[in-house]
Protein backbone atom coordinates (compact mmCIF):
# COMPACT_ATOMS: atom_id res chain seq x y z
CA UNK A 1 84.47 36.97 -17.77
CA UNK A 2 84.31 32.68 -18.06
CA UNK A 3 82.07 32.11 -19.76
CA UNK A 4 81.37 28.63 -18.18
CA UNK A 5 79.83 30.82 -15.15
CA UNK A 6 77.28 31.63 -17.33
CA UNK A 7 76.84 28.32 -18.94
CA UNK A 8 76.31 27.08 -15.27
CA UNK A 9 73.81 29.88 -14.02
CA UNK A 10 71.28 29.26 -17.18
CA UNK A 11 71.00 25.20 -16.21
CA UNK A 12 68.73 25.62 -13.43
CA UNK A 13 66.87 28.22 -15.78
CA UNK A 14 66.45 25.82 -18.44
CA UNK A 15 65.42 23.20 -16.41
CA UNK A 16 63.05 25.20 -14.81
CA UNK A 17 61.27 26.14 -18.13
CA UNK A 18 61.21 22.23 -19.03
CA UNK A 19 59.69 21.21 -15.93
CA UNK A 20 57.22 24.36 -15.92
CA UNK A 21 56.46 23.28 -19.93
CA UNK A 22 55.14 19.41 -19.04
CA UNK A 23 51.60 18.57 -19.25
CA UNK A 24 49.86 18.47 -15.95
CA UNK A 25 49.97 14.37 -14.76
CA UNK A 26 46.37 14.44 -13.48
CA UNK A 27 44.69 16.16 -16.45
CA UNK A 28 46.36 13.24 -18.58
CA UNK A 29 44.71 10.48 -16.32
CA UNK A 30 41.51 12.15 -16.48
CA UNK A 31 41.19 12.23 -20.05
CA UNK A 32 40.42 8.76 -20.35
CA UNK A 33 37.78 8.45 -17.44
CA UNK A 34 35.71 11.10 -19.13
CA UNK A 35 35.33 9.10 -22.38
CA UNK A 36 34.06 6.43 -20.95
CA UNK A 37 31.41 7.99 -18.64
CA UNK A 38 30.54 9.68 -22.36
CA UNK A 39 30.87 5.94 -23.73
CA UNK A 40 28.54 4.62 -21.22
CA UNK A 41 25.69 7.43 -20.99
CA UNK A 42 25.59 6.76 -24.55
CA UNK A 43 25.03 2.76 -24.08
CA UNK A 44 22.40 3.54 -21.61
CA UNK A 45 20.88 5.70 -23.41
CA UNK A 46 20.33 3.37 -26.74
CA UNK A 47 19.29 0.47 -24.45
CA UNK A 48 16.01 2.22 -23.27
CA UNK A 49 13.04 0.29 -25.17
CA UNK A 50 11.65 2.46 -27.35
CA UNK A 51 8.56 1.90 -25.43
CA UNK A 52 9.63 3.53 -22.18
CA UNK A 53 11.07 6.38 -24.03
CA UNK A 54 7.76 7.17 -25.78
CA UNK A 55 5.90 6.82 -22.61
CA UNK A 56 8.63 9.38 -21.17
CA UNK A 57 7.85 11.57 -23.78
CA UNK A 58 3.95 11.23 -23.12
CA UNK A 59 4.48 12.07 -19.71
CA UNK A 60 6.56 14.82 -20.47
CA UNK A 61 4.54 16.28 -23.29
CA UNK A 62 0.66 16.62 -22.36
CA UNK A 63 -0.49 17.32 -25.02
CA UNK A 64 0.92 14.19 -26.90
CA UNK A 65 -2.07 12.20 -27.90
CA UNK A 66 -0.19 8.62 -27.73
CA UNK A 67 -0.65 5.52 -30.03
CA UNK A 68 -3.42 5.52 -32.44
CA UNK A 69 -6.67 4.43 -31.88
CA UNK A 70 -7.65 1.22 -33.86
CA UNK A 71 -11.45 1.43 -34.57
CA UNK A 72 -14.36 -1.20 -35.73
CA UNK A 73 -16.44 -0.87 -38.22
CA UNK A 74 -19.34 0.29 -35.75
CA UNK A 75 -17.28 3.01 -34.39
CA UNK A 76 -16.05 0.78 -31.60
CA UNK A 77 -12.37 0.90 -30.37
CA UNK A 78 -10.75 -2.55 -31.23
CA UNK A 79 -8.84 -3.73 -27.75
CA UNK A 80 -6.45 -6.97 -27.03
CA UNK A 81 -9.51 -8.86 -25.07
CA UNK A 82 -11.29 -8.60 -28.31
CA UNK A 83 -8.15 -11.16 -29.86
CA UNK A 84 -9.11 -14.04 -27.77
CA UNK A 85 -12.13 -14.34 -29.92
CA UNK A 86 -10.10 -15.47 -32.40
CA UNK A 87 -8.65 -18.22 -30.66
CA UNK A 88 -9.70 -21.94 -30.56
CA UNK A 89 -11.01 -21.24 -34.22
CA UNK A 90 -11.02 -24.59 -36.46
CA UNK A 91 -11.77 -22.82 -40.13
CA UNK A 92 -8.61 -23.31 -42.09
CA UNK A 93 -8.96 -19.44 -43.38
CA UNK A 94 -6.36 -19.62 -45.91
CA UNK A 95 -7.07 -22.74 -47.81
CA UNK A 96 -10.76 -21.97 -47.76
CA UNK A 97 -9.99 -18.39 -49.53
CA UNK A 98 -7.58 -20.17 -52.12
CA UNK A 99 -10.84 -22.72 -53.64
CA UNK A 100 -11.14 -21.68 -57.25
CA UNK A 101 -14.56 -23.37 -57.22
CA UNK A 102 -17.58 -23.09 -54.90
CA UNK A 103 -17.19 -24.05 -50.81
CA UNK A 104 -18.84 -27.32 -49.66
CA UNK A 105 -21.97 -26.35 -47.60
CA UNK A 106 -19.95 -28.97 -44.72
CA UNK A 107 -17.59 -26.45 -44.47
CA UNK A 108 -20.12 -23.84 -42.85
CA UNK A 109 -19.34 -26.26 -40.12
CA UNK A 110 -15.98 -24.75 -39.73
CA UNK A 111 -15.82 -22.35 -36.47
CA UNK A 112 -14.37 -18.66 -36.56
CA UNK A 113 -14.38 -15.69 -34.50
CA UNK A 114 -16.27 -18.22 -31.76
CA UNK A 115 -18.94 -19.19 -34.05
CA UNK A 116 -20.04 -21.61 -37.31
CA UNK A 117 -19.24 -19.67 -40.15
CA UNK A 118 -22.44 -19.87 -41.59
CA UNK A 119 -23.61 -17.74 -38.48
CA UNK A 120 -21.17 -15.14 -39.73
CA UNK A 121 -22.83 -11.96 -40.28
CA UNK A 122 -21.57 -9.26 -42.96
CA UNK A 123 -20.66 -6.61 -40.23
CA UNK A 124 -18.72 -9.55 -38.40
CA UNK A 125 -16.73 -10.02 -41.53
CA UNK A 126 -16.02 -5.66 -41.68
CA UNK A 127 -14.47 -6.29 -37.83
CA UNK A 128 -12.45 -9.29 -38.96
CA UNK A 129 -10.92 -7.27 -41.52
CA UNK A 130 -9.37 -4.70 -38.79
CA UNK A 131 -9.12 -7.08 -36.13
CA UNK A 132 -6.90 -9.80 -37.58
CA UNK A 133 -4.12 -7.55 -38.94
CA UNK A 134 -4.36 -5.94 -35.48
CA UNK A 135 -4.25 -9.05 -33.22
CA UNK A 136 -1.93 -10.70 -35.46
CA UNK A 137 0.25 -8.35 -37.16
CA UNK A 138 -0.12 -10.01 -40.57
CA UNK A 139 -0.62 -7.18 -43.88
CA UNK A 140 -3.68 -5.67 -43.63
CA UNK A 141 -3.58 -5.52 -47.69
CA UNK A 142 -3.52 -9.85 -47.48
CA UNK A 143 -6.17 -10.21 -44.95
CA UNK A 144 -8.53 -8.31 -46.75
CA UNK A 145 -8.61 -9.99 -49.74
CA UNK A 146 -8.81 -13.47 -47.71
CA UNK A 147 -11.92 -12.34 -45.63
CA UNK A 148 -13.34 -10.73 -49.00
CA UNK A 149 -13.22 -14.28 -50.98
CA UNK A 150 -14.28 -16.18 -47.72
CA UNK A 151 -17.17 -14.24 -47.36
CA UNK A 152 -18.15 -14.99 -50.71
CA UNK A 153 -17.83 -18.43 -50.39
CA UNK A 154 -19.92 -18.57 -47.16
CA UNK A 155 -22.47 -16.37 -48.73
CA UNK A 156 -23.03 -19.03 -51.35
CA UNK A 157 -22.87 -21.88 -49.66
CA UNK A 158 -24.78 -20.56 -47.04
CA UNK A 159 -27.53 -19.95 -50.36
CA UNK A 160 -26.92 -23.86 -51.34
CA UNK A 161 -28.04 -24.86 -47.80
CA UNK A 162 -31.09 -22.74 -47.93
CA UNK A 163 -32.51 -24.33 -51.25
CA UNK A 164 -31.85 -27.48 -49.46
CA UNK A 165 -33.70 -26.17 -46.83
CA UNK A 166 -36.72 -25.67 -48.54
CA UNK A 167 -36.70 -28.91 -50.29
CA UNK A 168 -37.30 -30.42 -46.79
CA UNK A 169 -39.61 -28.02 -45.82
CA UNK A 170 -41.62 -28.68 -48.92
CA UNK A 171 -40.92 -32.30 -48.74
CA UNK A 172 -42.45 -32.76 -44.74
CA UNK A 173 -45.13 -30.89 -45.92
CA UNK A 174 -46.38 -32.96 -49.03
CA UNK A 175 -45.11 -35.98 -46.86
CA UNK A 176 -47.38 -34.74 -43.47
CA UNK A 177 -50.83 -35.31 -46.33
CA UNK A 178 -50.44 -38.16 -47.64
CA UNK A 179 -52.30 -40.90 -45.85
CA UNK A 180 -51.22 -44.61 -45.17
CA UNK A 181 -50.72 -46.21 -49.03
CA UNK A 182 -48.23 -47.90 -51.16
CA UNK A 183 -47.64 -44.78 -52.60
CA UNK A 184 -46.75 -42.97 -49.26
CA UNK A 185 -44.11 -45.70 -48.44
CA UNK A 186 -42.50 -45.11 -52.01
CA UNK A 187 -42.73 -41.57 -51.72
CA UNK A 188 -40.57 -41.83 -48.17
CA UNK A 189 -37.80 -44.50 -49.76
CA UNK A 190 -37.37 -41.73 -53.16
CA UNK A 191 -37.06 -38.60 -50.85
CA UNK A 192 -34.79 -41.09 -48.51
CA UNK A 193 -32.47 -41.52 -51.84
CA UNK A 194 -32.65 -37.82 -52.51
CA UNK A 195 -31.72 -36.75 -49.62
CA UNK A 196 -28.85 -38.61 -49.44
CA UNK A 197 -27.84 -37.47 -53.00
CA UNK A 198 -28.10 -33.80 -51.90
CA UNK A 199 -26.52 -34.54 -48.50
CA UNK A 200 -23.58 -32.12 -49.43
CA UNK A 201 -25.77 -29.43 -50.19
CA UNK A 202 -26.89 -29.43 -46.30
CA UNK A 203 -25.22 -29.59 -43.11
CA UNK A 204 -25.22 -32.59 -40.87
CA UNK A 205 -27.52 -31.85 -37.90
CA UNK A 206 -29.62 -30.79 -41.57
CA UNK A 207 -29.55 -34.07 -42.51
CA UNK A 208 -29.91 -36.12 -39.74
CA UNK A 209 -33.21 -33.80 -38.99
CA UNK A 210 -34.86 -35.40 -42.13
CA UNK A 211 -33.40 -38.75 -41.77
CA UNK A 212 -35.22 -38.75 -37.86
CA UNK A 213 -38.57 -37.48 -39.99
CA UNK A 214 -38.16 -40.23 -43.00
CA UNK A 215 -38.26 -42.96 -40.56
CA UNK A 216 -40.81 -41.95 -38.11
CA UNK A 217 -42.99 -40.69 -40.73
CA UNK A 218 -42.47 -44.31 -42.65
CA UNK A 219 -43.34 -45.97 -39.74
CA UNK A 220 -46.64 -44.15 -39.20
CA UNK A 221 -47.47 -44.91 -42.50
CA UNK A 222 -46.67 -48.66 -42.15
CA UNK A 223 -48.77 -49.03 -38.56
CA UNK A 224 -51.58 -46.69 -39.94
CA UNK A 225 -54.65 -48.77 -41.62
CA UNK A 226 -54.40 -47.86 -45.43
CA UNK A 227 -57.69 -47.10 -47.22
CA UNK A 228 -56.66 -49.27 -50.05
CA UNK A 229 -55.15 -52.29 -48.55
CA UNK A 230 -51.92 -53.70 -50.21
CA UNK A 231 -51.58 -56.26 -52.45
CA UNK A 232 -48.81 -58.86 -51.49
CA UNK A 233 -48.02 -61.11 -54.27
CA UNK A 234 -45.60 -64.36 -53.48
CA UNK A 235 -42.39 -64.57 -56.34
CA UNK A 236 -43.30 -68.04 -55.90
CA UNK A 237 -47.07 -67.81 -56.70
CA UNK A 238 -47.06 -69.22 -60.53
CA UNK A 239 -50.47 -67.24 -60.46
CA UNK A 240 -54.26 -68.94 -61.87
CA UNK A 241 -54.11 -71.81 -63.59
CA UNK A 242 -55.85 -72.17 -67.04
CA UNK A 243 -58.41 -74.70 -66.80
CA UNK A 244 -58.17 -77.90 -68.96
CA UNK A 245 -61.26 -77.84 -70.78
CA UNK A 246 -59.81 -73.85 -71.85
CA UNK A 247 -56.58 -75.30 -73.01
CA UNK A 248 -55.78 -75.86 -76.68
């Protein structure tokens, strides 16, 4: 038999069996389009805040007890609207803390957490210690130690003022018994000169208090009639003359 009729009857066959063999044309083009919806699910997926995803997780989980719970020294939860108490503050915090020495009594003047710092009270200075790190988001390790030193500064100074204090207190009332003399009158110009070399150990509306006294109380004692009347003696009054017959 030729053997070029079999030659021709196995084409088709093997042709057949190379076309059956291919890969499928569609399965190839979907190959790529299902890495990239994986590629994009993925990018969605990493863009959520991390936010949203806990609050997702909240809602999904009951029992999830959230964030924690920032508490006060009194027991108090510590919110956001307690953070605007912190603004408009004028006491330079930091530099105050750094003062290897002992704080100017002036510088109670200085306002924080809406009021003078000398009206700072010790449990105010506990919340201060919770509430700036949580307001701010500075290290809770750094504010500590700032609030610690500044409350020891305002504790002493706040000490300074009330010795000063009690010198005018003590002063008015020595002042308030004296009546109308020369002596009076010297007493008010000596506690006038004290006071102003102690005027850093007091603060302003302190001293201008006493200054307001010093001078209404000196002019009481210049209007008011003096038991023993005051001598006035001219620089220019050589004084008595000796007599001639007296002379030698």
């Amino acid at each position: 038999m030729d053997n070029g009729f079999f030659r021709r009857a196995a084409r088709p066959i093997l042709g057949g069996m190379r076309a059956d063999t291919q890969p499928h044309p569609t399965s190839r083009s979907n190959l790529p389009e299902s890495l990239g919806a994986l590629v994009l699910s993925a990018f969605l997926f990493l863009a959520i805040p991390d936010v949203a995803r806990s609050q997702q997780a909240g809602a999904d989980n009951p029992d999830d007890p959230g964030p924690e719970k920032i508490i006060g020294p009194n027991g108090e939860e510590i919110t956001d609207e307690e953070c605007s108490r912190l603004e408009g503050s004028t006491a330079p915090i930091q530099r105050l803390a750094r003062l290897a020495g002992n704080m100017s009594v002036r510088n109670l003047e200085f306002t924080y957490f809406g009021k003078p710092l000398y009206a700072l009270t010790e449990k105010e200075f506990a919340l201060l210690r919770i509430l700036k790190p949580f307001c701010d988001g500075s290290p809770s390790e750094i504010d500590k130690v700032i609030f610690d030193r500044l409350e020891k500064l305002v504790n002493e100074a706040r000490d300074t003022r009330d010795r000063a204090i009690q010198w005018i207190n003590e002063a008015t009332t020595k002042l308030d018994k004296m009546e109308p003399s020369p002596e009076a009158i010297r007493e008010v110009h000596n506690l006038w000169t004290e006071m102003e070399n102690r005027r850093l150990e007091m603060l302003t509306s302190d001293q201008l208090y006493f200054a307001e006294y010093l001078n209404e109380r000196r002019n009481e004692l210049y209007a008011g009639k003096q038991a023993k009347p005051r001598i006035l003696i001219s620089p220019f009054d050589p004084g008595p003359s000796i007599p001639p017959d007296q002379k030698e």
